[in-house]
N, C-alpha and C. Protein backbone atom coordinates (compact mmCIF):
# COMPACT_ATOMS: atom_id res chain seq x y z
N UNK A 1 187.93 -64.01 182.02
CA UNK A 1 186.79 -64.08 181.11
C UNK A 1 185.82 -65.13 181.63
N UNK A 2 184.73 -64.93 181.94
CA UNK A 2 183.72 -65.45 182.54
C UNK A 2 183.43 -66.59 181.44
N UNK A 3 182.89 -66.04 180.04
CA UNK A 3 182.81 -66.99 179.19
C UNK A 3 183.95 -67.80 178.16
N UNK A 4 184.17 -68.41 178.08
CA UNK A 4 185.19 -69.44 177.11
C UNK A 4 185.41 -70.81 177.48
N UNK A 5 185.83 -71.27 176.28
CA UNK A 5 185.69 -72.70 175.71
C UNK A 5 185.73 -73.70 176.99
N UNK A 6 186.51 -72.75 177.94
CA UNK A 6 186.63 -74.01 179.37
C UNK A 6 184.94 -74.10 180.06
N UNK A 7 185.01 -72.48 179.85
CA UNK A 7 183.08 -72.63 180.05
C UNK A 7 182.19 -73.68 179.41
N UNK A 8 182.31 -73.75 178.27
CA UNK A 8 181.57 -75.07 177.88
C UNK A 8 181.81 -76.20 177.92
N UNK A 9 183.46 -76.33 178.23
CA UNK A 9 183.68 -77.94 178.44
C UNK A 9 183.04 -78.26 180.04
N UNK A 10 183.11 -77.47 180.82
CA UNK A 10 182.52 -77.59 182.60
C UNK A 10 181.10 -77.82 181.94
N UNK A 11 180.43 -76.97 181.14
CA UNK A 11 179.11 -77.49 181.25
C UNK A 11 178.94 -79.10 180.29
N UNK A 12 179.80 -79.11 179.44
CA UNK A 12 180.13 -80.73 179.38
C UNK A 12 180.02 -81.46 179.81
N UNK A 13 181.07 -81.80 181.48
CA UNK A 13 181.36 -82.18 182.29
C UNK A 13 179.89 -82.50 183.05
N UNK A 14 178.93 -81.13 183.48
CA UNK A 14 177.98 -80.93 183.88
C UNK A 14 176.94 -82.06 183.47
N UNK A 15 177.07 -81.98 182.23
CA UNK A 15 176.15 -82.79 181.21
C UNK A 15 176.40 -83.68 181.22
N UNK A 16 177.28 -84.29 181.36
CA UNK A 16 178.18 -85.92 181.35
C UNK A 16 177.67 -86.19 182.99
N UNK A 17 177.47 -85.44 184.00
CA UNK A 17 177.16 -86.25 185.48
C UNK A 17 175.64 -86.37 185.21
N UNK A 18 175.04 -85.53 184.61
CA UNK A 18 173.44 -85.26 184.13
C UNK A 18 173.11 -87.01 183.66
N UNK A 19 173.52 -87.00 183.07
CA UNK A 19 173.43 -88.16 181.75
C UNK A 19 174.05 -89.26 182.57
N UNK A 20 174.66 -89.41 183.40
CA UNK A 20 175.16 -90.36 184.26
C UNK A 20 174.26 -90.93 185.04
N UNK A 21 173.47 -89.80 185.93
CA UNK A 21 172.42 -89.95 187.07
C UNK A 21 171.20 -90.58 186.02
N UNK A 22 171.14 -90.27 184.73
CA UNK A 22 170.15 -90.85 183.82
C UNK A 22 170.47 -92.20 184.05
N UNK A 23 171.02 -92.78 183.35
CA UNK A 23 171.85 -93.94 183.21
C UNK A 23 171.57 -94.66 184.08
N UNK A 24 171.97 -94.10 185.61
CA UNK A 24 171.79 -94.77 187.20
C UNK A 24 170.98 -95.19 186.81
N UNK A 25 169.80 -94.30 186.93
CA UNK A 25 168.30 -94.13 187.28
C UNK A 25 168.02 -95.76 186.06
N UNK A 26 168.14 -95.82 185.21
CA UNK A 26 167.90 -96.91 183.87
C UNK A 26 168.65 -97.84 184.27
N UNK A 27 169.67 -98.22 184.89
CA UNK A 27 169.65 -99.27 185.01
C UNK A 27 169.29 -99.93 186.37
N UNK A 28 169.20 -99.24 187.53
CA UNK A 28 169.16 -99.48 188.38
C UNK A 28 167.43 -100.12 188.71
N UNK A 29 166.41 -99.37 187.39
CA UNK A 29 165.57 -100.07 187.70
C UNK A 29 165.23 -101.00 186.46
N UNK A 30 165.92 -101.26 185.60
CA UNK A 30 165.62 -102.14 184.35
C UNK A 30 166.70 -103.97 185.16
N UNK A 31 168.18 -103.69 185.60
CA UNK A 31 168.18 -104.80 186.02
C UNK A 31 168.26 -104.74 187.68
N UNK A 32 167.63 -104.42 188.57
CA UNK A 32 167.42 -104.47 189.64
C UNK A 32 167.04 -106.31 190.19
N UNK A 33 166.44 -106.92 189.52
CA UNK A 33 166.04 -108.24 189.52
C UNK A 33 167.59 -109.14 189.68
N UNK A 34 168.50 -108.84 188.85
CA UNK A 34 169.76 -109.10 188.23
C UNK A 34 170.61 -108.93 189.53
N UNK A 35 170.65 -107.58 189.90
CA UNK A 35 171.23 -106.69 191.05
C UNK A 35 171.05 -107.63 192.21
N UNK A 36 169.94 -108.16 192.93
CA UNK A 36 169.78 -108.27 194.25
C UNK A 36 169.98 -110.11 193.88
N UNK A 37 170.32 -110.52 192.83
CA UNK A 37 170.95 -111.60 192.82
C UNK A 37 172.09 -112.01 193.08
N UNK A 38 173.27 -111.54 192.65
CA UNK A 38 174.19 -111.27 192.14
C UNK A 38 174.80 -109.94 192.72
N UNK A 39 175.28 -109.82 194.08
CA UNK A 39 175.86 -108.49 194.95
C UNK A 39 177.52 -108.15 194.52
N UNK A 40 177.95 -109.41 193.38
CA UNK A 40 178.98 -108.81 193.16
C UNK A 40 179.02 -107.72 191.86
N UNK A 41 178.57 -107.99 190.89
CA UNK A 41 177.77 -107.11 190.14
C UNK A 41 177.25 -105.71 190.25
N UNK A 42 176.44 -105.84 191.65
CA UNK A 42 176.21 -104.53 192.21
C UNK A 42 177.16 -103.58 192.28
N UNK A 43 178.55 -104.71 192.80
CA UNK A 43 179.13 -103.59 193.73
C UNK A 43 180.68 -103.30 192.42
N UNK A 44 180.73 -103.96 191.54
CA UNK A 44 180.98 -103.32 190.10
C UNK A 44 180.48 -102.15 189.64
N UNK A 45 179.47 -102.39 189.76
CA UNK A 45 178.19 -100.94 189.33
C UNK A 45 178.21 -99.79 190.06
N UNK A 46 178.04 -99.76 191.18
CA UNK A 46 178.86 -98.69 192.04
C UNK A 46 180.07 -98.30 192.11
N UNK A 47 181.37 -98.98 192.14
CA UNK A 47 182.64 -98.77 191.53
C UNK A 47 182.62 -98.23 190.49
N UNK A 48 182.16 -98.46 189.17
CA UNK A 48 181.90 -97.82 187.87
C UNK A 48 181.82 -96.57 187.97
N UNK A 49 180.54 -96.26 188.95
CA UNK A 49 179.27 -95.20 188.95
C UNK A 49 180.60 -93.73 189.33
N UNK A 50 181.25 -94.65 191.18
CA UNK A 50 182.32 -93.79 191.83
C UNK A 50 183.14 -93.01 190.48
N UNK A 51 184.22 -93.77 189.97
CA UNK A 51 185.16 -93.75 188.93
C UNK A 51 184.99 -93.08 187.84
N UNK A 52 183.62 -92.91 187.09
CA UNK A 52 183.36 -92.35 186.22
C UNK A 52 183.18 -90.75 186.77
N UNK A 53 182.23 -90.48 188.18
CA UNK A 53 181.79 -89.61 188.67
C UNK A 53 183.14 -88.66 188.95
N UNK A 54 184.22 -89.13 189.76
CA UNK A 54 185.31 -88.77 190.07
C UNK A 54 186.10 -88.28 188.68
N UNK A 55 186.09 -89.01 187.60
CA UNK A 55 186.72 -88.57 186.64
C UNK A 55 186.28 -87.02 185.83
N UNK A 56 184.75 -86.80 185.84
CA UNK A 56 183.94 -86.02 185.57
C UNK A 56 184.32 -84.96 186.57
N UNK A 57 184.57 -85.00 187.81
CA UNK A 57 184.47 -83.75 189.06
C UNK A 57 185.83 -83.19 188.58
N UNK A 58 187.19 -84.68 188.68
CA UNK A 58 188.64 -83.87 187.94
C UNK A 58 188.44 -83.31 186.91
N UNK A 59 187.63 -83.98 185.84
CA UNK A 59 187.49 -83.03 184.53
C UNK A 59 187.57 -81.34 184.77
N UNK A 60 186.12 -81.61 185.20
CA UNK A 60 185.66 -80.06 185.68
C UNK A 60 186.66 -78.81 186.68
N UNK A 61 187.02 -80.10 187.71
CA UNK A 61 188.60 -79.05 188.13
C UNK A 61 189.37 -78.81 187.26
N UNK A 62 190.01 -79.54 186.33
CA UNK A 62 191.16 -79.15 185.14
C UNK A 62 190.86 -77.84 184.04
N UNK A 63 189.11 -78.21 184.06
CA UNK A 63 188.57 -77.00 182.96
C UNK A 63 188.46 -75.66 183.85
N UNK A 64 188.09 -75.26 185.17
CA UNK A 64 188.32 -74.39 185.99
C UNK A 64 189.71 -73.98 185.93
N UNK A 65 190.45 -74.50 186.10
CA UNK A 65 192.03 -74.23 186.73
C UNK A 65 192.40 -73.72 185.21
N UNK A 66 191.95 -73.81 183.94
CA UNK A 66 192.45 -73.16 182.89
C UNK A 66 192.03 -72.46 182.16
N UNK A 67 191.00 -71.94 183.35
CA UNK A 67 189.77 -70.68 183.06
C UNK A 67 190.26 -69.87 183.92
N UNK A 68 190.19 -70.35 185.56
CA UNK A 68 190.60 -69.31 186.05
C UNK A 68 192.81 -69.26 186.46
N UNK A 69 192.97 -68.46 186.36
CA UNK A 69 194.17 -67.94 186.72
C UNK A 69 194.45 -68.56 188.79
N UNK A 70 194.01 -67.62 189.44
CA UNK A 70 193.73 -67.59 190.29
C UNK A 70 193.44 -69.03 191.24
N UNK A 71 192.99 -69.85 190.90
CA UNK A 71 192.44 -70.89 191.46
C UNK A 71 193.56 -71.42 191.66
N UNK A 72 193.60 -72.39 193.01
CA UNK A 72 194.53 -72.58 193.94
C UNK A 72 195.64 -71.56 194.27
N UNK A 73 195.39 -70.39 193.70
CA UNK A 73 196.82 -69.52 194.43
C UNK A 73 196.11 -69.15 195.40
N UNK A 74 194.68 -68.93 196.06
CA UNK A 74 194.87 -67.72 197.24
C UNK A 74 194.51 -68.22 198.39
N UNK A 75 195.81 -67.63 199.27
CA UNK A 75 196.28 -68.08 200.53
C UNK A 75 195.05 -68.64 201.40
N UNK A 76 193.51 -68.61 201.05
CA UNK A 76 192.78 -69.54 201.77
C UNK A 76 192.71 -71.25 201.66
N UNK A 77 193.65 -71.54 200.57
CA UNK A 77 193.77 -72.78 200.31
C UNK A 77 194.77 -73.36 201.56
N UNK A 78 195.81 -72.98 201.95
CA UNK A 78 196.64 -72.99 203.10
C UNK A 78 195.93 -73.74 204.05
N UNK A 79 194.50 -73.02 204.15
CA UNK A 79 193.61 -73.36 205.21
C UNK A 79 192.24 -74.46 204.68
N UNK A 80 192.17 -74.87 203.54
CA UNK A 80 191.44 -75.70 202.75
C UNK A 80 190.86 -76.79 203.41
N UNK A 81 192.12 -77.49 203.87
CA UNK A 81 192.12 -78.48 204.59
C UNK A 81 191.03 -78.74 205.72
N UNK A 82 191.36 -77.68 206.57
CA UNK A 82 190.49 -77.84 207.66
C UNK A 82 189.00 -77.58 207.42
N UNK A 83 188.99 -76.63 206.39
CA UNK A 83 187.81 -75.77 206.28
C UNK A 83 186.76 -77.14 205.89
N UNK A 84 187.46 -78.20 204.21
CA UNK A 84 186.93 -79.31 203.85
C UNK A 84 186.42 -80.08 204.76
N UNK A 85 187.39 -80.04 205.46
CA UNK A 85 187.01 -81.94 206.91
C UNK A 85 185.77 -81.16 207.20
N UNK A 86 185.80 -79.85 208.06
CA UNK A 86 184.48 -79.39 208.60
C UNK A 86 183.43 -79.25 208.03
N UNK A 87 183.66 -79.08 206.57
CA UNK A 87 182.28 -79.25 205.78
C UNK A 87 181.74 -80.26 205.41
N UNK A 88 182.47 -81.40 205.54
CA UNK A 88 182.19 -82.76 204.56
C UNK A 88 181.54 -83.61 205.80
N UNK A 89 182.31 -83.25 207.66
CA UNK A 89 181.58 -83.53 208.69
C UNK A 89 180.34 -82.82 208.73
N UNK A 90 180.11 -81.52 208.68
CA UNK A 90 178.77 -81.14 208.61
C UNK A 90 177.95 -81.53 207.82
N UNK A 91 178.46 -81.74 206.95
CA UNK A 91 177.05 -82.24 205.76
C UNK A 91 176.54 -83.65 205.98
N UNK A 92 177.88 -84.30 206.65
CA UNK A 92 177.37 -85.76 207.10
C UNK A 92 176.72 -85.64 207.78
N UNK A 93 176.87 -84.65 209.15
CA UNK A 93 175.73 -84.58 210.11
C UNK A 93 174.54 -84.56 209.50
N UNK A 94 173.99 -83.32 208.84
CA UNK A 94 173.29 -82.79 208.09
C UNK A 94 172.25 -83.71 207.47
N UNK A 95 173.29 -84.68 206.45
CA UNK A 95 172.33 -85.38 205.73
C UNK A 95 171.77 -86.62 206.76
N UNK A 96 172.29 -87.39 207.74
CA UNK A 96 172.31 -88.55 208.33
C UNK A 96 171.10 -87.85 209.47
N UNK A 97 170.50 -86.40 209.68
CA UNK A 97 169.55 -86.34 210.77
C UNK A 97 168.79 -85.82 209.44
N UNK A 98 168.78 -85.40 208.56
CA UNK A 98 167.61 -85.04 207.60
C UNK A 98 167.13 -86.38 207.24
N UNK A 99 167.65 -87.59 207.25
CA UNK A 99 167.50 -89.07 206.78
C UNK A 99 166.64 -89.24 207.58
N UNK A 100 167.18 -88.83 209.67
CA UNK A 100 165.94 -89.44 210.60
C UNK A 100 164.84 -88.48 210.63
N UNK A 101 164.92 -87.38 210.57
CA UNK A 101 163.89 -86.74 211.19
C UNK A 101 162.71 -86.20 210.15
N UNK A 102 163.03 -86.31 208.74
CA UNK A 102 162.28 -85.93 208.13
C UNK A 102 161.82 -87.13 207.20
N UNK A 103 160.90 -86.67 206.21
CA UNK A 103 160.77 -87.80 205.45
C UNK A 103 162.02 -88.14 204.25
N UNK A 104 162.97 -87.39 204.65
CA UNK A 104 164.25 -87.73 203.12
C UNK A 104 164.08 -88.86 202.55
N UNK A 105 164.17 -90.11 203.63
CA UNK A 105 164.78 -91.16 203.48
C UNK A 105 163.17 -91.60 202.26
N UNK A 106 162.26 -91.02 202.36
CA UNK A 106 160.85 -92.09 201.60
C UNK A 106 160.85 -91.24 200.57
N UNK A 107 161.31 -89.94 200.50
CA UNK A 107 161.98 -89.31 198.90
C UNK A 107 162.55 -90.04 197.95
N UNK A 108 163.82 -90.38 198.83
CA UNK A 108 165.16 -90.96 197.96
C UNK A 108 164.71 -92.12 197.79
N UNK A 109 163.57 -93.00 198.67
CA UNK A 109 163.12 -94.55 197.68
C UNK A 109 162.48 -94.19 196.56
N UNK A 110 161.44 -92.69 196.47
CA UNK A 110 160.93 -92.62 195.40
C UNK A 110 161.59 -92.33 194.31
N UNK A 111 162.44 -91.41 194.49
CA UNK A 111 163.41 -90.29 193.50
C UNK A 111 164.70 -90.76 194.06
N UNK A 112 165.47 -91.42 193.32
CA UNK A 112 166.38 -92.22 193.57
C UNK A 112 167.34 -91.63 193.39
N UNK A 113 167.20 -90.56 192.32
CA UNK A 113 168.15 -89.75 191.44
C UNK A 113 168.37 -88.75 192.52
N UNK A 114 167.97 -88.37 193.61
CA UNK A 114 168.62 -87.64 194.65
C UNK A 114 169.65 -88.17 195.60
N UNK A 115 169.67 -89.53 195.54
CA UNK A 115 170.78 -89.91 196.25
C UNK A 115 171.95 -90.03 195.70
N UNK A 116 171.75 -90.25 194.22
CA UNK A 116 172.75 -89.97 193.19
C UNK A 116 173.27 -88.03 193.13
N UNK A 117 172.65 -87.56 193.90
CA UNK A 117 173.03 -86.36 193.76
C UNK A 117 173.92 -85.66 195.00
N UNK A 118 173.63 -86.70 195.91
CA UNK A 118 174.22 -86.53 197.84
C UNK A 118 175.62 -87.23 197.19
N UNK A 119 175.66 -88.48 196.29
CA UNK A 119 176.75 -89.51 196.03
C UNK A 119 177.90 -88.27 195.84
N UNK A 120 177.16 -88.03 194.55
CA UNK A 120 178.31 -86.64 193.53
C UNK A 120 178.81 -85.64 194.52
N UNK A 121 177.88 -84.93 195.28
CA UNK A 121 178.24 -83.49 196.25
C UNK A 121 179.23 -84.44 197.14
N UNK A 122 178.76 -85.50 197.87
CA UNK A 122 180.20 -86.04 198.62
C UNK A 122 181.70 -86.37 197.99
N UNK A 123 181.53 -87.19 196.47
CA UNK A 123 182.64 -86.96 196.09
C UNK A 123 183.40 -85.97 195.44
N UNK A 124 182.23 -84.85 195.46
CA UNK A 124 182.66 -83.35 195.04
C UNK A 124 183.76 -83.16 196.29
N UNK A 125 183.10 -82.88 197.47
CA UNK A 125 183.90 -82.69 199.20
C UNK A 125 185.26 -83.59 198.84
N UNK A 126 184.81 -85.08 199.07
CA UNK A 126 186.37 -85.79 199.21
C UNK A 126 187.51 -85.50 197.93
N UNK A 127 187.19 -85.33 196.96
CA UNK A 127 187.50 -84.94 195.94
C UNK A 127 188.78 -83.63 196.28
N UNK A 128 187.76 -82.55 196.65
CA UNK A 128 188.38 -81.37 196.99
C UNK A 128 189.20 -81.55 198.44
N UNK A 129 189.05 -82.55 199.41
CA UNK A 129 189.48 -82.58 200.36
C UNK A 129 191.13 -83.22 200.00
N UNK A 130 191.09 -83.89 199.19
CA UNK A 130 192.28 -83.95 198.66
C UNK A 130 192.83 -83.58 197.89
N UNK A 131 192.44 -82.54 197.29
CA UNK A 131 193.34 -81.63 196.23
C UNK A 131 193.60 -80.59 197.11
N UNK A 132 193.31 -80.21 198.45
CA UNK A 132 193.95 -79.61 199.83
C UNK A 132 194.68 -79.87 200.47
N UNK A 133 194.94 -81.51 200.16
CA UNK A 133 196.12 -81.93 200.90
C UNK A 133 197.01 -82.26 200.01
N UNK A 134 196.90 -82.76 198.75
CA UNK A 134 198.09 -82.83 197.55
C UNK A 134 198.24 -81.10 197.63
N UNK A 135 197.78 -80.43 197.49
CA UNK A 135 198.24 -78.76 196.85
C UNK A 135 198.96 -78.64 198.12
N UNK A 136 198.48 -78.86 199.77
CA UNK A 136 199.72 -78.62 200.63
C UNK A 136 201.04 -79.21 200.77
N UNK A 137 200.79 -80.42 200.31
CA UNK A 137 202.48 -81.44 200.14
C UNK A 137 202.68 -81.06 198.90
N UNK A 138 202.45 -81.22 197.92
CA UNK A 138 203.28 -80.45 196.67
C UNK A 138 203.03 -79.42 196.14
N UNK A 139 203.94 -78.30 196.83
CA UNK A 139 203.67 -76.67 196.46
C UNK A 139 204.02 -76.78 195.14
N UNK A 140 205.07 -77.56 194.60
CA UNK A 140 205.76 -77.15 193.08
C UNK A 140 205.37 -77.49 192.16
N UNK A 141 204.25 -78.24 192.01
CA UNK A 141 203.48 -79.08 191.00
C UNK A 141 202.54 -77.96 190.72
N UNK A 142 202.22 -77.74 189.13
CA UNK A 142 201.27 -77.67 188.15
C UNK A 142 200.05 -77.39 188.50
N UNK A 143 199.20 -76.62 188.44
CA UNK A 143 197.23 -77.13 188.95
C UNK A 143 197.07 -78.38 188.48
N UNK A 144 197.22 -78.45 187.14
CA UNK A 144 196.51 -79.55 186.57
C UNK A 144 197.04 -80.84 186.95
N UNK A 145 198.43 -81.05 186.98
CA UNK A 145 198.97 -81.75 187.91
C UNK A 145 198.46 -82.61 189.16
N UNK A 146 198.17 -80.77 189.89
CA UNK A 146 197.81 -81.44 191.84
C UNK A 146 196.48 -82.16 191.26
N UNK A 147 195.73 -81.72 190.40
CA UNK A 147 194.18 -82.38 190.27
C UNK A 147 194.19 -83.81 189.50
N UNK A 148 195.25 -83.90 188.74
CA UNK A 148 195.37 -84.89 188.33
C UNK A 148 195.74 -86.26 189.75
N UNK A 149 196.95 -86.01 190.20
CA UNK A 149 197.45 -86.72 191.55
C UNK A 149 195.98 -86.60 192.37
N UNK A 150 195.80 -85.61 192.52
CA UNK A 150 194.35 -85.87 193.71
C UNK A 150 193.04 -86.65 192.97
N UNK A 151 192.79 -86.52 191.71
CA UNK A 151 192.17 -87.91 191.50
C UNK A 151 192.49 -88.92 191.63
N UNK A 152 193.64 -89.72 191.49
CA UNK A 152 193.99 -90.89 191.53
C UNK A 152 194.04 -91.56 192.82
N UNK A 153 194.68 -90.35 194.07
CA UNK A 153 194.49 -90.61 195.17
C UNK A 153 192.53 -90.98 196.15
N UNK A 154 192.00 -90.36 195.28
CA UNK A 154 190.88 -90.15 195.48
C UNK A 154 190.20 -91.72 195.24
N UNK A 155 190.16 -91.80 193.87
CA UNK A 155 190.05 -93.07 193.79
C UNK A 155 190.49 -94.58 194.33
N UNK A 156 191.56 -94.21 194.49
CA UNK A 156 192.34 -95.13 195.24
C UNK A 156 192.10 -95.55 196.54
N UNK A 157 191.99 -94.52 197.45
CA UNK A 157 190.92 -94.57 198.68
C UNK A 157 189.56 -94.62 198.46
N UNK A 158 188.54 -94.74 197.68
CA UNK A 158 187.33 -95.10 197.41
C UNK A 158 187.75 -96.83 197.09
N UNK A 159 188.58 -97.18 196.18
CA UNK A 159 188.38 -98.49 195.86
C UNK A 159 189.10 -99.45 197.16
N UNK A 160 190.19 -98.50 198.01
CA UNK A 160 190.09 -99.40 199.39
C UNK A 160 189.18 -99.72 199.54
N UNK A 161 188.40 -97.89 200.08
CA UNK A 161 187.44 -98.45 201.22
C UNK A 161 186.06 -99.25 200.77
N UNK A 162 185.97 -99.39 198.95
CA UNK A 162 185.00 -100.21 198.45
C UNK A 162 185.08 -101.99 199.15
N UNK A 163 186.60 -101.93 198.90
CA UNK A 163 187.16 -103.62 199.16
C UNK A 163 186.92 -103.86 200.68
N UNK A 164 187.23 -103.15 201.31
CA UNK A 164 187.39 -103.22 202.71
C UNK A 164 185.74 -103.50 202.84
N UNK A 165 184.50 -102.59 202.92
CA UNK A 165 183.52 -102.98 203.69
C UNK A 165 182.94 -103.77 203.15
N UNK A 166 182.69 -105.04 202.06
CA UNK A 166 181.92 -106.08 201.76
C UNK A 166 183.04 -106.87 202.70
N UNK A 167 184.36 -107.12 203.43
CA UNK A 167 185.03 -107.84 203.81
C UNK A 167 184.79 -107.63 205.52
N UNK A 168 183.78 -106.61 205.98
CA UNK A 168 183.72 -106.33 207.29
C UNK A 168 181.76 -106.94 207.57
């Protein structure tokens, strides 16, 4: 069934990243003054931003997976893995020469709320890149389950690699 209740909780979900990128957008230029004082703060605020965003993408996987039947059973997931890395590398390519060669980069100073939108689609990718590798190490687990474990893992490697680069 195309339409039901999981249908509207995804557009929930939808609405909750909507209203998020609002939010960004408001505070990022109400305490910006605050911000470039104070870099630990910042980087709270981005942690937040990650964590909340990630929680919203699992949401939306959990409301899929109990809409559709189908999701994670078909045998292209097997191959998920690879298919993810190659997309999440391409898009890096992608976005990092659209940054040099075009004007992106004097967009996203204007419209800020588009980089908030590259943020989400990447942790959409890493997101899914590990619910390809939890669904391949644990065949016997649950959907909601693997999506549950692959958020946490998800996060968990975001808040490394948060700690790690203010320390490099």
């Amino acid at each position: 069934m195309f339409f039901s209740k999981w249908t509207l909780f995804q557009g929930g979900t939808l609405f909750g990243m909507i209203s998020l990128i609002v939010i960004a957008e408001f505070f990022s230029l109400q305490i910006s003054s605050v911000l470039s004082s104070d870099s630990y703060i910042s980087f709270l605020l981005v942690l937040t931003f990650v964590l909340v965003c990630s929680s919203l993408i699992s949401l939306f996987l959990i409301f899929h997976s109990k809409k559709s039947e189908q999701f994670l059973s078909h045998p292209l997931w097997d191959k998920m893995t690879l298919l993810l890395a190659f997309l999440f590398i391409l898009s890096t390519l992608v976005f990092i020469l659209a940054v040099i060669f075009t004007p992106l980069s004097d967009v996203i100073v204007v419209n800020r709320w588009i980089l908030y939108l590259f943020m989400i689609y990447f942790l959409f990718l890493l997101n899914l890149f590990v619910l390809s590798i939890v669904h391949k190490v644990k065949k016997d687990l649950s959907k909601e389950k693997k999506i549950e474990l692959s958020f946490v893992w998800t996060v968990l490697g975001m808040i490394i690699l948060f700690f790690l680069i203010p320390s490099v």
